[in-house]
Protein backbone atom coordinates (compact mmCIF):
# COMPACT_ATOMS: atom_id res chain seq x y z
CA UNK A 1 -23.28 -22.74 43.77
CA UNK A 2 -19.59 -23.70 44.59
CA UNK A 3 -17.49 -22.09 47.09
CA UNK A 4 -15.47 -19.06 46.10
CA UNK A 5 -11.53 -20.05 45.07
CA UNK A 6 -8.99 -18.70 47.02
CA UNK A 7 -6.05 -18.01 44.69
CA UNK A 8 -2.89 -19.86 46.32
CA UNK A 9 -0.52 -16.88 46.18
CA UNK A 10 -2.88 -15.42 48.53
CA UNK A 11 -2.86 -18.27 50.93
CA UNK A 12 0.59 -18.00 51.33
CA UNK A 13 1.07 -14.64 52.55
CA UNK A 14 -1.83 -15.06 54.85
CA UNK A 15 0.58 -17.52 56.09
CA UNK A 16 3.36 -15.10 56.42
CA UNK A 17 1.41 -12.35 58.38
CA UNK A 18 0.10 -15.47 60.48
CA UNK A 19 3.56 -16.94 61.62
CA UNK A 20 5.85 -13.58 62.12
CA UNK A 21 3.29 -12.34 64.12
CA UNK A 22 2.61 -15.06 66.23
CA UNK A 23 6.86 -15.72 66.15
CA UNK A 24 6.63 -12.16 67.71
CA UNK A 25 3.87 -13.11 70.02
CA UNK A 26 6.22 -16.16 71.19
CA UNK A 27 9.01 -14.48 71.27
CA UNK A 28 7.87 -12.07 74.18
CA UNK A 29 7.77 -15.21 76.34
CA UNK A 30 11.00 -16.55 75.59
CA UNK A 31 12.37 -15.34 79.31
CA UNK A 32 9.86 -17.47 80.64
CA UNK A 33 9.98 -20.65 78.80
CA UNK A 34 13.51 -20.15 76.73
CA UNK A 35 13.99 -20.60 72.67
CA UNK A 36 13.65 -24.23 73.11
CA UNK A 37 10.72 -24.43 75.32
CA UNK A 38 8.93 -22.21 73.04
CA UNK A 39 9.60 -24.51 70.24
CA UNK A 40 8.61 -26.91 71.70
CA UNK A 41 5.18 -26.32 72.94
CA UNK A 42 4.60 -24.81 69.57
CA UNK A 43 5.36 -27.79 67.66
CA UNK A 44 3.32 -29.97 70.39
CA UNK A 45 0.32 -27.87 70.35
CA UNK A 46 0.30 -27.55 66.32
CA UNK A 47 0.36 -31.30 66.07
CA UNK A 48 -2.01 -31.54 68.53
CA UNK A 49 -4.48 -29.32 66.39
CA UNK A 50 -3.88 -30.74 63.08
CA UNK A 51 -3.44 -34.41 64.05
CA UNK A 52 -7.14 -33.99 65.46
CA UNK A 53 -8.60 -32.06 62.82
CA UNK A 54 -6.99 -33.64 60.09
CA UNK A 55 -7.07 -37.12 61.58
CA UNK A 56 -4.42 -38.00 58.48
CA UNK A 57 -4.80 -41.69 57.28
CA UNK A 58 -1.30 -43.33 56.85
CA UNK A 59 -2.68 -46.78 56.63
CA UNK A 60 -1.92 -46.88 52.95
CA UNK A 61 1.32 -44.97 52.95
CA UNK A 62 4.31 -47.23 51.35
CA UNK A 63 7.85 -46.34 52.48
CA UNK A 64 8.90 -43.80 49.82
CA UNK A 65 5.79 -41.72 50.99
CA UNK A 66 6.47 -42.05 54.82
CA UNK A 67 10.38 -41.04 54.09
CA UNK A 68 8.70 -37.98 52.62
CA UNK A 69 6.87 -37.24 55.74
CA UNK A 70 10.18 -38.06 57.94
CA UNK A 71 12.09 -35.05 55.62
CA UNK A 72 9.14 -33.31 56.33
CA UNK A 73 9.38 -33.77 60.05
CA UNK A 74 13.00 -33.12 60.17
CA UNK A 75 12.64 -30.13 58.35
CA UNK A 76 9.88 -28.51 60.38
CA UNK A 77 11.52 -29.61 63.54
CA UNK A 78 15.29 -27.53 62.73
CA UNK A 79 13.47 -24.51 61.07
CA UNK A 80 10.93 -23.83 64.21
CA UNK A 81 13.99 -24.64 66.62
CA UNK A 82 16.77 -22.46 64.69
CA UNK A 83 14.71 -19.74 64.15
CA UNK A 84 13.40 -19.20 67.52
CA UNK A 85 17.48 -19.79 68.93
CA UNK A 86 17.69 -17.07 66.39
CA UNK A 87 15.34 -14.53 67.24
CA UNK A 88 16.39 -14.51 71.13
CA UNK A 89 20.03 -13.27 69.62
CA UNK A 90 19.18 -10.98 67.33
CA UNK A 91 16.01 -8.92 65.79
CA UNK A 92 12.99 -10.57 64.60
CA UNK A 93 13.44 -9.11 60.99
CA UNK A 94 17.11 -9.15 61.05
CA UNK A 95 16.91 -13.48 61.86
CA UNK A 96 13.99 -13.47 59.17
CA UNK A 97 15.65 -12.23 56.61
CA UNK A 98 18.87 -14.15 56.77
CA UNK A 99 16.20 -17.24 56.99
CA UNK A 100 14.98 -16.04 53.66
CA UNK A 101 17.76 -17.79 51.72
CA UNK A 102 16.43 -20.48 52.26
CA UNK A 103 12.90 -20.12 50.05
CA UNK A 104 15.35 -17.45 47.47
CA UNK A 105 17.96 -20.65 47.28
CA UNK A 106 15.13 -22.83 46.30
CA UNK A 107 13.82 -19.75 43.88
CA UNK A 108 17.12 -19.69 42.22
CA UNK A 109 18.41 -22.79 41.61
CA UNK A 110 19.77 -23.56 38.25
CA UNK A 111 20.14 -20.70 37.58
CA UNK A 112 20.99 -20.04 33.97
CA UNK A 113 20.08 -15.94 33.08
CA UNK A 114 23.07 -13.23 33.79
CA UNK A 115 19.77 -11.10 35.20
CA UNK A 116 19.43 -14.13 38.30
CA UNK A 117 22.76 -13.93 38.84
CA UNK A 118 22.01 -10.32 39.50
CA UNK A 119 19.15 -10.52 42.09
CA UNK A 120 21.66 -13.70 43.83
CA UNK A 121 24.63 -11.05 43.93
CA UNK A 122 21.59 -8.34 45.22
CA UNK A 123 20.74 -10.78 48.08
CA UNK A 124 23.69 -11.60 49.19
CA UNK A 125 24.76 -7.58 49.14
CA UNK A 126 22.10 -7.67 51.86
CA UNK A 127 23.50 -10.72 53.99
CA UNK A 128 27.39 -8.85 53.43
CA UNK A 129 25.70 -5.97 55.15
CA UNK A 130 24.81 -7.65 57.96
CA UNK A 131 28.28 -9.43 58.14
CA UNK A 132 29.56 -5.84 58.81
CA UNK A 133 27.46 -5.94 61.98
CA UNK A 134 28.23 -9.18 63.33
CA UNK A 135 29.94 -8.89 66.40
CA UNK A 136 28.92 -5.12 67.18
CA UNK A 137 25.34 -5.14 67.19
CA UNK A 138 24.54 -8.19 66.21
CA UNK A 139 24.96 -11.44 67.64
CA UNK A 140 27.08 -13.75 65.15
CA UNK A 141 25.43 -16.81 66.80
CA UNK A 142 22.49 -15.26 65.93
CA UNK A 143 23.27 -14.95 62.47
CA UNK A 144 24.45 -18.67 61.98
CA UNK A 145 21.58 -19.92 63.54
CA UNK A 146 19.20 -17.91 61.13
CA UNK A 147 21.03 -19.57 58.32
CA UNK A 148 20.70 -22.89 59.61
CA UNK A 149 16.95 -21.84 59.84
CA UNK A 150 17.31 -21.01 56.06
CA UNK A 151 18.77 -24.37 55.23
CA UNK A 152 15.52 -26.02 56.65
CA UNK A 153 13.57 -23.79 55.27
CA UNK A 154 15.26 -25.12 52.02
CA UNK A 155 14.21 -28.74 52.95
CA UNK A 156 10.54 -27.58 53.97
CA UNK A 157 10.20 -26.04 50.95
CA UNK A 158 11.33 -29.10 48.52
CA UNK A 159 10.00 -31.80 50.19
CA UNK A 160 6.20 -30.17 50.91
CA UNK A 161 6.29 -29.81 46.94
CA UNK A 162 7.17 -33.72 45.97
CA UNK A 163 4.90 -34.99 49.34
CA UNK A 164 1.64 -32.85 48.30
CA UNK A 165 0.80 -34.85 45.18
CA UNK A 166 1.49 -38.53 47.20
CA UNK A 167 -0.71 -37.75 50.46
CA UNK A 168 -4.69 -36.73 50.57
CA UNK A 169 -4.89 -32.79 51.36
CA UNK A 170 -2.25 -31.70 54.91
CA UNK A 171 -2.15 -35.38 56.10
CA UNK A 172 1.31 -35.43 55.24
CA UNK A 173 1.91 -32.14 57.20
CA UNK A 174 0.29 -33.27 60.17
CA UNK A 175 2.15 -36.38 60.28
CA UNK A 176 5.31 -34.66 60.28
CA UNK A 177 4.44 -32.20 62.22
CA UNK A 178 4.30 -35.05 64.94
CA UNK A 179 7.50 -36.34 64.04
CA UNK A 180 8.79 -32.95 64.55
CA UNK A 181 7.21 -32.58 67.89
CA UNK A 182 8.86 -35.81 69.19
CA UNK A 183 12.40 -34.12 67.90
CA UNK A 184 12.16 -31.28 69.47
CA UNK A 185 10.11 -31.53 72.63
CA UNK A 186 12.81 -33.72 74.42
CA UNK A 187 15.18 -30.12 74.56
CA UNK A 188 12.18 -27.63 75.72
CA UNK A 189 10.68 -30.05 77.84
CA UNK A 190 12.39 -29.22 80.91
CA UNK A 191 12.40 -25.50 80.76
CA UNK A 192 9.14 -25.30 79.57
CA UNK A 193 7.40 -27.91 81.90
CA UNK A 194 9.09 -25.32 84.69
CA UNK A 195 7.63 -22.36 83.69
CA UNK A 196 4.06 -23.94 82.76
CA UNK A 197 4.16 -25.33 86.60
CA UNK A 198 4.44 -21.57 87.85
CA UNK A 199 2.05 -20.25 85.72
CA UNK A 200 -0.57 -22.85 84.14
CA UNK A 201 -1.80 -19.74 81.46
CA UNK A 202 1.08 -20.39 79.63
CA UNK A 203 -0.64 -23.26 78.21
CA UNK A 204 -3.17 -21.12 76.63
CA UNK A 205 -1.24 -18.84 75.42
CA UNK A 206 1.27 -21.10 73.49
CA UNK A 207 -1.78 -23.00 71.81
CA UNK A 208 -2.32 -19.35 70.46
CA UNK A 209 1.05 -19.29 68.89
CA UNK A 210 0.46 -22.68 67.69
CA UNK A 211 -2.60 -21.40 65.96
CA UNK A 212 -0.74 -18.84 64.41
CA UNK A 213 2.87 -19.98 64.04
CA UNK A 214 1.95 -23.99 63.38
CA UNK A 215 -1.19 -25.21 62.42
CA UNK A 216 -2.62 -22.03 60.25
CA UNK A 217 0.68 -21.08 58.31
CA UNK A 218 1.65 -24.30 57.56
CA UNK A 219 -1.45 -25.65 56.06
CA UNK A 220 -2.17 -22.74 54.00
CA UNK A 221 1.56 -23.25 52.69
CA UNK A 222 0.98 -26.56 52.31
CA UNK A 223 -1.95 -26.71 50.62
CA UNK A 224 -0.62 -23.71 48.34
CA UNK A 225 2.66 -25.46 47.13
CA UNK A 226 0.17 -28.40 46.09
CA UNK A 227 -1.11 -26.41 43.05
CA UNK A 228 1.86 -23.30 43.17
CA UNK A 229 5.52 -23.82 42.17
CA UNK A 230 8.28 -23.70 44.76
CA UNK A 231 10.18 -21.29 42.52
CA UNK A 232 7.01 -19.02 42.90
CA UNK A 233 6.52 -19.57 46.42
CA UNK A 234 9.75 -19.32 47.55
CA UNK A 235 9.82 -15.25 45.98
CA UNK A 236 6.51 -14.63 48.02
CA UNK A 237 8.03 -15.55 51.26
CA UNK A 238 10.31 -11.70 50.12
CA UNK A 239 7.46 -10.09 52.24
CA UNK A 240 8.30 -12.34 55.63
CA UNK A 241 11.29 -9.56 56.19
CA UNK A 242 9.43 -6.63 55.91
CA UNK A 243 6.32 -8.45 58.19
CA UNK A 244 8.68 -9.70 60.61
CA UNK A 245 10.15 -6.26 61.17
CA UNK A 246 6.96 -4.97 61.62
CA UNK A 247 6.14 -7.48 64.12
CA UNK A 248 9.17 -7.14 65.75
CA UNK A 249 8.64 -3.05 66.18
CA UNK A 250 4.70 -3.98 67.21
CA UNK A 251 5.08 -6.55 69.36
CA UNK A 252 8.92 -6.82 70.77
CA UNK A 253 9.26 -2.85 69.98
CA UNK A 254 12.72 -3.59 68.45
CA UNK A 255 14.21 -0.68 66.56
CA UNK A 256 16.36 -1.92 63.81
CA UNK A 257 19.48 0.26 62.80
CA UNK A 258 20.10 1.77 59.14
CA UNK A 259 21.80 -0.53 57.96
CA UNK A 260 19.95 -3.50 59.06
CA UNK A 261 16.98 -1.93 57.36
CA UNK A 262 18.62 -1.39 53.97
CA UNK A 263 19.87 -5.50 54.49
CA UNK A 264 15.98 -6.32 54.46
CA UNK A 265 15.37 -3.63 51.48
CA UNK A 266 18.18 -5.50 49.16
CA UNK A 267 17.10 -9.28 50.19
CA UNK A 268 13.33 -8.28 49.50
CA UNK A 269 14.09 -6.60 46.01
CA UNK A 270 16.39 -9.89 45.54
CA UNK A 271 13.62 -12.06 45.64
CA UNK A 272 10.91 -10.22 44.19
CA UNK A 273 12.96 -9.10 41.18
CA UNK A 274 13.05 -12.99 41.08
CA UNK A 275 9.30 -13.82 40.62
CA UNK A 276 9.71 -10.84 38.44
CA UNK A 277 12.06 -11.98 35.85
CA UNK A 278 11.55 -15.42 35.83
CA UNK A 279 10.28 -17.50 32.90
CA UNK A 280 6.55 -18.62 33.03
CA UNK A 281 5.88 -22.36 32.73
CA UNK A 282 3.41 -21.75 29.38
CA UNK A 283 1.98 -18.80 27.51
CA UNK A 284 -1.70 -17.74 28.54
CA UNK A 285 -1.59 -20.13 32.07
CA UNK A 286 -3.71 -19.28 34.40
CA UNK A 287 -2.88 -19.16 37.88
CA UNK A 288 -3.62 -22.55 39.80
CA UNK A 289 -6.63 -21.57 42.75
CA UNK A 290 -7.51 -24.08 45.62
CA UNK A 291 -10.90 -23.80 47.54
């Protein structure tokens, strides 16, 4: 009797609760270690844990596959940096949801119905919204760094969907999840190799968020956009917002103002209005599953 299937949409936002509440997790260590040394042990730690138990073979890799893992790399490296520069300037669901532009971009691109234009004017109601906070309560830096988050996000997005039909199952993810380690660690190294020195636990602790912010999330994404469409995945990533927030009251206990709250209520309804308007690839298809 075969395994049970795991449909792939579900995979995915296992992923999400995984990463915004281990971001959260991470991000209540961020006066020890900093942004950057946070990112950094992350990234080391995940491709620690999938390099061993994926063991990817690249032997038989030719160069257009290996520039596929390099994107890859580059990609993961910015997002997991940005992101975590991010959320130590401004709220946990605040920097998630700008960073959800990223996957909603992707969603809506080529755009060719008056009702997408809608849920792309919707969205972007959201990110005007908190414009009108920048500079009080929150941090522009903050902001821009989110979107350069989103940008990556983008990239990750793309470039897991044309790499997961060239590579054998996450090998290609655990490569470049190497060659994002070796991008980033050189900027957290210092502060982080500091604050492990004075207390060794850290260690522990940030193989935990690697667990849940790395290695988990980003193999169940990965091995969901190998039989789900970006445009589809991109619209379930709408719940990271809401999650992050969550995690960010839970774990941080940050309290996000009115308006803030109604900016993650517009970009959410953006991008599921997207998944639910759009055009299906063929009449009567079933829904891809993955074991």
């Amino acid at each position: 009797m075969s395994a049970p299937r795991i449909p792939a949409p579900l995979l995915a936002v296992a992923a999400i609760v995984s990463v915004q509440f281990g971001n959260a997790f991470a991000g209540s260590f961020f006066a020890q270690v900093g942004p950057l040394g946070a990112a950094a042990m992350r990234l080391a730690f995940g491709a620690l844990i999938l390099a061993l138990v994926v063991r990817p073979r690249v032997r038989s890799w030719d160069a257009r596959t290996w520039a596929g893992v390099v994107g890859l790399g580059v990609a993961l490296g910015g997002m997991n940096s940005l992101i975590y520069l991010a959320i130590h300037e401004i709220p946990l669901g605040v920097a998630v949801t700008v960073e959800l532009f990223g996957p909603l971009a992707v969603a809506v691109a080529g755009i060719r119905r008056w009702v997408d234009a809608v849920w792309v004017l919707l969205a972007l109601g959201g990110v005007a919204l908190l414009g009108l906070e920048a500079g009080g309560t929150l941090s522009v830096l903050g902001l821009v760094l989110a979107a350069g988050a989103a940008a990556f996000w983008a990239l990750y997005i793309v470039m897991s969907s044309r790499l997961g039909s060239r590579v054998r199952g996450v090998d290609g993810l655990a490569a470049a999840m190497v060659i994002a380690a070796v991008l980033v660690v050189p900027f957290g190294v210092v502060q982080a190799s500091d604050a492990v020195v004075a207390d060794p636990w850290l260690l522990a602790v940030f193989a935990l968020v690697a667990l849940l912010t790395s290695a988990i999330p980003y193999a169940l994404e990965f091995v969901a956009l190998k039989t789900m469409p970006a445009r589809v995945f991109g619209v379930l990533s709408s719940l990271g917002p809401a999650m992050a927030a969550l995690a960010g009251l839970l774990v941080l206990h940050q309290l996000l103002a009115p308006v803030q709250l109604a900016a993650i209520a517009l970009v959410t309804a953006a991008s599921i209005g997207v998944v639910a308007t759009s055009r299906r690839p063929g009449a009567g298809a079933a829904p891809e599953l993955v074991e």
